[in-house]
PDB file of N, CA and C in Angstrom:
ATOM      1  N   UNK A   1       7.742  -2.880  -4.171  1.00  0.00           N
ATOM      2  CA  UNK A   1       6.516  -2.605  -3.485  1.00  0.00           C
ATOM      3  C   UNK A   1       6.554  -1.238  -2.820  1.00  0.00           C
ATOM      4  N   UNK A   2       7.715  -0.505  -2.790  1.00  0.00           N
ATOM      5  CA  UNK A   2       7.869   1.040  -1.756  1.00  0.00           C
ATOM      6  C   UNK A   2       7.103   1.761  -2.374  1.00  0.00           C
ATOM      7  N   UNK A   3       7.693   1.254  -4.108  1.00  0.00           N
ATOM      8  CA  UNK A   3       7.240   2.679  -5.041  1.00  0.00           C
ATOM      9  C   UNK A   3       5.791   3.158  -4.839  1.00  0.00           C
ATOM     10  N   UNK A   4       4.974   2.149  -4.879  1.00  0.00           N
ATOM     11  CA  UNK A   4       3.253   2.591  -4.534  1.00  0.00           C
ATOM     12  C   UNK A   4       3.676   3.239  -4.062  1.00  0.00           C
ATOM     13  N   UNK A   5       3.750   2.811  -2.622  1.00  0.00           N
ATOM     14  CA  UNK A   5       3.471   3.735  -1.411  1.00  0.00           C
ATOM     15  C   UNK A   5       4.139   4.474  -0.949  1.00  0.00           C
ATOM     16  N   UNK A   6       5.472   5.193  -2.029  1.00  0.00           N
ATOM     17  CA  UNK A   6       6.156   6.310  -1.763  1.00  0.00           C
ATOM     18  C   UNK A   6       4.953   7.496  -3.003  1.00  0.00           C
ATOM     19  N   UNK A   7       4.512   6.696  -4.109  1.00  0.00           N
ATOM     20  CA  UNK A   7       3.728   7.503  -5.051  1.00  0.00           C
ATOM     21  C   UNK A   7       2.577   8.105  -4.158  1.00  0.00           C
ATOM     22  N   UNK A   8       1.949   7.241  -3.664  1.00  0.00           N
ATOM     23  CA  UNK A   8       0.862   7.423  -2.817  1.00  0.00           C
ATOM     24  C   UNK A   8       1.062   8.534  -1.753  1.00  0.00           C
ATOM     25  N   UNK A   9       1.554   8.251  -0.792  1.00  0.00           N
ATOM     26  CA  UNK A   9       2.687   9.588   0.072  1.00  0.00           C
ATOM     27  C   UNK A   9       2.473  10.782  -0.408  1.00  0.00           C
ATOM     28  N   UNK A  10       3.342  10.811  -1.661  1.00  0.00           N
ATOM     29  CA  UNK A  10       4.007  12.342  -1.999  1.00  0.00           C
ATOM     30  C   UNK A  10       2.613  12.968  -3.163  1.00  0.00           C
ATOM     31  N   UNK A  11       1.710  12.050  -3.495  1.00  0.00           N
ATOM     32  CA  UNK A  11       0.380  12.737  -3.849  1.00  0.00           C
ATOM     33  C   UNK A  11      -0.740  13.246  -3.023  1.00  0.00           C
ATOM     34  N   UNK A  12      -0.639  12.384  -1.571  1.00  0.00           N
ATOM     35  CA  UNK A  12      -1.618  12.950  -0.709  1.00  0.00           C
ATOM     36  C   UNK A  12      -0.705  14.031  -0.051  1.00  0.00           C
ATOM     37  N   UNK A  13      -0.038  14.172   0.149  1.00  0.00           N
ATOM     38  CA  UNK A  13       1.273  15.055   0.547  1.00  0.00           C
ATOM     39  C   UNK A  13       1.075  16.241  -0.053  1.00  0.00           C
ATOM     40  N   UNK A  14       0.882  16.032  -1.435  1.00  0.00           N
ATOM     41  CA  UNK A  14       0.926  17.385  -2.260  1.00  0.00           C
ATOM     42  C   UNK A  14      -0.616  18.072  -2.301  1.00  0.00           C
ATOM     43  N   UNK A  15      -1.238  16.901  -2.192  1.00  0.00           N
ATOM     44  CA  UNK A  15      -2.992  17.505  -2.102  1.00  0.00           C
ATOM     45  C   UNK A  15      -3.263  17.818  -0.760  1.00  0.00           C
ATOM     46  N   UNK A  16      -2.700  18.088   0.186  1.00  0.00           N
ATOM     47  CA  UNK A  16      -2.809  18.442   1.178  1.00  0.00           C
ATOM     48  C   UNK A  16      -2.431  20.036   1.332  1.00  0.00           C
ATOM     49  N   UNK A  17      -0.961  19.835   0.975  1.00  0.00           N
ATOM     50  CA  UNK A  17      -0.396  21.425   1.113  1.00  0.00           C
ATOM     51  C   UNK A  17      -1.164  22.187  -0.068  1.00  0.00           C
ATOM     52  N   UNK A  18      -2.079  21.886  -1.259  1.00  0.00           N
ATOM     53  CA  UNK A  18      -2.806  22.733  -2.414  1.00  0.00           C
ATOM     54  C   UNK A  18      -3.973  22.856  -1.811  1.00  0.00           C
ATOM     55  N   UNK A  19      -4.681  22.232  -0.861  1.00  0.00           N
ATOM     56  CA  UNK A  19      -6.182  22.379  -0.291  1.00  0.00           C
ATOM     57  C   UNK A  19      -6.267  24.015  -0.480  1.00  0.00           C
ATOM     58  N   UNK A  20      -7.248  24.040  -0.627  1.00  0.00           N
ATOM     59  CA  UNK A  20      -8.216  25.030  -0.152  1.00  0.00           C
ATOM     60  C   UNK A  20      -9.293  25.712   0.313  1.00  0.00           C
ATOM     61  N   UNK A  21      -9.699  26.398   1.215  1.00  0.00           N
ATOM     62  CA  UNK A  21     -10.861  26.311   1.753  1.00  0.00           C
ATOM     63  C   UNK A  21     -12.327  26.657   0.976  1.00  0.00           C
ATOM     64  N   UNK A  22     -13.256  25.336   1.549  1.00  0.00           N
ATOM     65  CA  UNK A  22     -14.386  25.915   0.429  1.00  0.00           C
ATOM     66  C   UNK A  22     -15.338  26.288   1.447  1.00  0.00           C
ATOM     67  N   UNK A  23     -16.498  26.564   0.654  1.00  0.00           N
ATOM     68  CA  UNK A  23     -17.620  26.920   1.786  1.00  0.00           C
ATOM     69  C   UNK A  23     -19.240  26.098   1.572  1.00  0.00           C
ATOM     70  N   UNK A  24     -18.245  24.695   0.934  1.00  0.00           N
ATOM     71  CA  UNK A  24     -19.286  23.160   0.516  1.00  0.00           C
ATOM     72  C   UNK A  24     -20.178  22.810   1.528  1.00  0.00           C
ATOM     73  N   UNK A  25     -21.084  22.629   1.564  1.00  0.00           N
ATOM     74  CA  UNK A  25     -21.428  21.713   3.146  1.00  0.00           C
ATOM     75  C   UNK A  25     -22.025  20.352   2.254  1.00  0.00           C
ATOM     76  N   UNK A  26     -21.032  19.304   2.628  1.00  0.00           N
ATOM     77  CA  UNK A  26     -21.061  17.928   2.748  1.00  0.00           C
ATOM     78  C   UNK A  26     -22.266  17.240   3.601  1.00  0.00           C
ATOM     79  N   UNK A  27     -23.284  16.986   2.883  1.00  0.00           N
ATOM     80  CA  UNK A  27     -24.409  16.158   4.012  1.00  0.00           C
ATOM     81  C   UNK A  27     -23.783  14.583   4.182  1.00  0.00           C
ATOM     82  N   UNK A  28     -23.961  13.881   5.532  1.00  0.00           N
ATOM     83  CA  UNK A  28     -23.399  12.968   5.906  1.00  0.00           C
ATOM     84  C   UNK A  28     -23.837  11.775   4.677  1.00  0.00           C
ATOM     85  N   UNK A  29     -24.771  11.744   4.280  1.00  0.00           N
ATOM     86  CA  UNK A  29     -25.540  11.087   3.716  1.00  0.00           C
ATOM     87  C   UNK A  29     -24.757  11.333   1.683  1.00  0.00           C
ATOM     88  N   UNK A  30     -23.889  11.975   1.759  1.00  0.00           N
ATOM     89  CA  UNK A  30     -22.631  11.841   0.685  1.00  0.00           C
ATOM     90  C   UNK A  30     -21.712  10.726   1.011  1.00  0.00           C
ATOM     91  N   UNK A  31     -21.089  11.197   2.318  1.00  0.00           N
ATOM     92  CA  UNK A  31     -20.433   9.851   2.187  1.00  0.00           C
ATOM     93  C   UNK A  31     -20.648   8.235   2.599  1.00  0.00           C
ATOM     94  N   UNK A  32     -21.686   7.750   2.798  1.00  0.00           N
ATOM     95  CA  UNK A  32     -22.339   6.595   2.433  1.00  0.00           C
ATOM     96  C   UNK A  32     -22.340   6.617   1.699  1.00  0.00           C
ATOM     97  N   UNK A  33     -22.737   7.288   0.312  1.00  0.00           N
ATOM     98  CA  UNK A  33     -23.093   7.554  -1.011  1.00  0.00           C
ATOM     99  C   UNK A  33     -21.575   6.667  -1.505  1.00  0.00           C
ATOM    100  N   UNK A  34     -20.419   6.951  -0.709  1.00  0.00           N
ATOM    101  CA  UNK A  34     -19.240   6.871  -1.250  1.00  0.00           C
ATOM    102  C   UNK A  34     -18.625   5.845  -0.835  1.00  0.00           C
ATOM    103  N   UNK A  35     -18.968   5.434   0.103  1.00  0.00           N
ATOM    104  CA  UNK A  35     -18.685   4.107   0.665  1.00  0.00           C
ATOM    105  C   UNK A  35     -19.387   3.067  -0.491  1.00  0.00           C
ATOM    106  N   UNK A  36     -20.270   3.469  -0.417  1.00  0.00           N
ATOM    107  CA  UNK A  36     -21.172   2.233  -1.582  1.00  0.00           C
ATOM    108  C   UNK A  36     -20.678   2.196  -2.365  1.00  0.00           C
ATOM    109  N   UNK A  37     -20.497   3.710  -3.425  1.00  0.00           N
ATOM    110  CA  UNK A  37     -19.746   3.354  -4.490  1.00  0.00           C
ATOM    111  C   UNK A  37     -18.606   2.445  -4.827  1.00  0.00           C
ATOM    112  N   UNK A  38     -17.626   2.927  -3.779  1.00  0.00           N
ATOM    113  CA  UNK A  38     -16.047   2.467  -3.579  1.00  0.00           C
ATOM    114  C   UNK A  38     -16.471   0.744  -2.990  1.00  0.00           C
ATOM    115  N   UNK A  39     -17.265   0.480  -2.446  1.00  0.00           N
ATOM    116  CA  UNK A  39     -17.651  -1.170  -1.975  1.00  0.00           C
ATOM    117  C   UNK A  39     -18.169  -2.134  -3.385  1.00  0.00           C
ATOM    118  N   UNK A  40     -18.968  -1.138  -4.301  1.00  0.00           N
ATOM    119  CA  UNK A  40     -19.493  -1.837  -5.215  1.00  0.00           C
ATOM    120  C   UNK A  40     -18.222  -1.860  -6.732  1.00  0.00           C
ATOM    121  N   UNK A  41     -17.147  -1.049  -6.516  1.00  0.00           N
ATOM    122  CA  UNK A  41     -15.919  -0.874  -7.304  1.00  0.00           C
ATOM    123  C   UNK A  41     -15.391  -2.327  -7.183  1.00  0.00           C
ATOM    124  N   UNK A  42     -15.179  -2.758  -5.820  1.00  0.00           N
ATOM    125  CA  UNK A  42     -14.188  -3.692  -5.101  1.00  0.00           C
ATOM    126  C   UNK A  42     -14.800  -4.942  -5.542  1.00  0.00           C
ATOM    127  N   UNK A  43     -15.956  -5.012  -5.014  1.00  0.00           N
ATOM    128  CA  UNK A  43     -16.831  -6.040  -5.276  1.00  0.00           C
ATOM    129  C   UNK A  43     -16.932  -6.478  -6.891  1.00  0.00           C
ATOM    130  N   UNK A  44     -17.668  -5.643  -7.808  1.00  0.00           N
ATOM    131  CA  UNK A  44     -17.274  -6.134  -8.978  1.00  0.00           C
ATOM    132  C   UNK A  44     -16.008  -6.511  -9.589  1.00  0.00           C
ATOM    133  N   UNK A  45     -14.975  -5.803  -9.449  1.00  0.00           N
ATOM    134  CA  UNK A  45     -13.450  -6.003  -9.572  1.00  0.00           C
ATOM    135  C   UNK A  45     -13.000  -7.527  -9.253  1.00  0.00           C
ATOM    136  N   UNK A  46     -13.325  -7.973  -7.859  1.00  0.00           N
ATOM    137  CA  UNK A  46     -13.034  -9.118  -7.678  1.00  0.00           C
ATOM    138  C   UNK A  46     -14.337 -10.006  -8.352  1.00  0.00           C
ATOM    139  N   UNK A  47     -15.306 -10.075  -8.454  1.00  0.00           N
ATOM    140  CA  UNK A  47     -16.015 -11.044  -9.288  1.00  0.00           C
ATOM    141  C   UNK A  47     -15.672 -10.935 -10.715  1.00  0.00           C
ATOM    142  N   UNK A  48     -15.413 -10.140 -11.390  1.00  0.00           N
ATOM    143  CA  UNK A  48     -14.723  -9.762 -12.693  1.00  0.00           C
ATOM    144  C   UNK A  48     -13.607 -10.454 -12.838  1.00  0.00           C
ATOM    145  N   UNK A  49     -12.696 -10.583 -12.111  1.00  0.00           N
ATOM    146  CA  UNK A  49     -10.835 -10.974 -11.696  1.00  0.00           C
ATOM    147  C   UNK A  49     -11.607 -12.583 -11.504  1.00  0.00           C
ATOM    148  N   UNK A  50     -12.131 -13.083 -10.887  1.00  0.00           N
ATOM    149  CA  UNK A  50     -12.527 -14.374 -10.423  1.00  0.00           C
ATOM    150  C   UNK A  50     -12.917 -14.777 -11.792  1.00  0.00           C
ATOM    151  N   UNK A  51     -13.876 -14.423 -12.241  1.00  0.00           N
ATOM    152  CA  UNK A  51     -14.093 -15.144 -14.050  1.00  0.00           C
ATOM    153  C   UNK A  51     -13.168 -14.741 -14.806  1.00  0.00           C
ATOM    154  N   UNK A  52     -12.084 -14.008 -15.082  1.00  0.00           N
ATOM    155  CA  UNK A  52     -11.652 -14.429 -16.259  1.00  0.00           C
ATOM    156  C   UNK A  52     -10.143 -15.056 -15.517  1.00  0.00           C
ATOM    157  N   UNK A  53      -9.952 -15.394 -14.301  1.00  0.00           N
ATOM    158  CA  UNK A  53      -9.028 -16.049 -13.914  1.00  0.00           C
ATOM    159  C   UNK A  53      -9.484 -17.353 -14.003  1.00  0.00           C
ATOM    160  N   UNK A  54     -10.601 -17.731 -13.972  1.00  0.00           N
ATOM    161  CA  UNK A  54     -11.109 -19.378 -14.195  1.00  0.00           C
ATOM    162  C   UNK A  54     -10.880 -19.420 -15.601  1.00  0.00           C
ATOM    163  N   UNK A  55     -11.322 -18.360 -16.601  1.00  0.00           N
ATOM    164  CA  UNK A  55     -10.942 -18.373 -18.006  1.00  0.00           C
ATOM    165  C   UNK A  55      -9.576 -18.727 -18.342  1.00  0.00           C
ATOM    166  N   UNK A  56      -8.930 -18.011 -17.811  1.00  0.00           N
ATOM    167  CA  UNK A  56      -7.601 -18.362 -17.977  1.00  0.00           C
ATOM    168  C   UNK A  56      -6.518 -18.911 -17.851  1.00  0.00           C
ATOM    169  N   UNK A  57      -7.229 -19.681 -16.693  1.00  0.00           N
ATOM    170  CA  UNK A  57      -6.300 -21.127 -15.864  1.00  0.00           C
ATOM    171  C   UNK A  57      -7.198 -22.395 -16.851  1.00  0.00           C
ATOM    172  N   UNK A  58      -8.109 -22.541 -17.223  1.00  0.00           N
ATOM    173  CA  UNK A  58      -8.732 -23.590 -17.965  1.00  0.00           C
ATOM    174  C   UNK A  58      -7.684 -23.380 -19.421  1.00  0.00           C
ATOM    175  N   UNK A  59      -7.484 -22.205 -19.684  1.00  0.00           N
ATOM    176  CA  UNK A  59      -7.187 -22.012 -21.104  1.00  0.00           C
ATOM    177  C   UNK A  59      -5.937 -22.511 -21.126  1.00  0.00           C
ATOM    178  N   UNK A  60      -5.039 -21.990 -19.895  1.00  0.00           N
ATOM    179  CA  UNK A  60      -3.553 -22.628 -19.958  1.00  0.00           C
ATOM    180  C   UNK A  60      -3.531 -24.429 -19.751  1.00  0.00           C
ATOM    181  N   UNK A  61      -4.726 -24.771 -18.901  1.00  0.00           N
ATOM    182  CA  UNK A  61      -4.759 -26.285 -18.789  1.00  0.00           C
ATOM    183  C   UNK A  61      -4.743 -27.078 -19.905  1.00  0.00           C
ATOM    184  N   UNK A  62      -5.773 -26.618 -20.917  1.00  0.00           N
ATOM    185  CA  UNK A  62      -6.018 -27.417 -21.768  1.00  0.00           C
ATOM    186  C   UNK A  62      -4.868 -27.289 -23.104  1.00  0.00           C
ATOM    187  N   UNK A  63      -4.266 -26.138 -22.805  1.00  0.00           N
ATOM    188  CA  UNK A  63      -2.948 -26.083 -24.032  1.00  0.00           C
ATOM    189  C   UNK A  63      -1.690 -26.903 -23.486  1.00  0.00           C
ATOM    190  N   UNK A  64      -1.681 -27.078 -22.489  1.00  0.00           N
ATOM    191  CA  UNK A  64      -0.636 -27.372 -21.800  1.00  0.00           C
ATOM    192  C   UNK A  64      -0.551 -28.932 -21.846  1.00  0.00           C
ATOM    193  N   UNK A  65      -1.683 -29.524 -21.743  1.00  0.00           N
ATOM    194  CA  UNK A  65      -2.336 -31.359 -21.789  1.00  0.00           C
ATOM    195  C   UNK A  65      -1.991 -31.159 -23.642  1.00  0.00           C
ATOM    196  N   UNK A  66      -2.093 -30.778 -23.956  1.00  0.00           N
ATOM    197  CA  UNK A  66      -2.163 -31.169 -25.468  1.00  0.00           C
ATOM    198  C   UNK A  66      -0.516 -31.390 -25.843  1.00  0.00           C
TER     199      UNK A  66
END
């Protein structure tokens, strides 16, 4: 379980020291934009994971009874 979060670390680590300055202006109203996105990622992911885990616990049940 470290490895993630040593991978994770040493990539924000490295995107940190490569930044560079821009001269973007970010309206607040982007990142809501991004929150939603990243909420509606999660959200489908787990309803996605939830059906084919019912798929796949039925599938092992019924091979398994036989």
């Amino acid at each position: 379980m470290k490895t993630p979060c040593i991978t994770i670390v040493l990539v924000m680590s490295i995107t940190v020291m490569m930044a560079v300055n821009t001269a973007a202006y970010l309206d607040p109203s982007v990142m809501t934009y991004l929150v939603q996105v990243i909420a509606g990622v999660v959200i489908v992911s787990g309803a996605t994971f939830a059906v084919y885990w019912k798929k796949i616990r039925l599938f092992f049940k019924k091979t398994l009874k036989k």
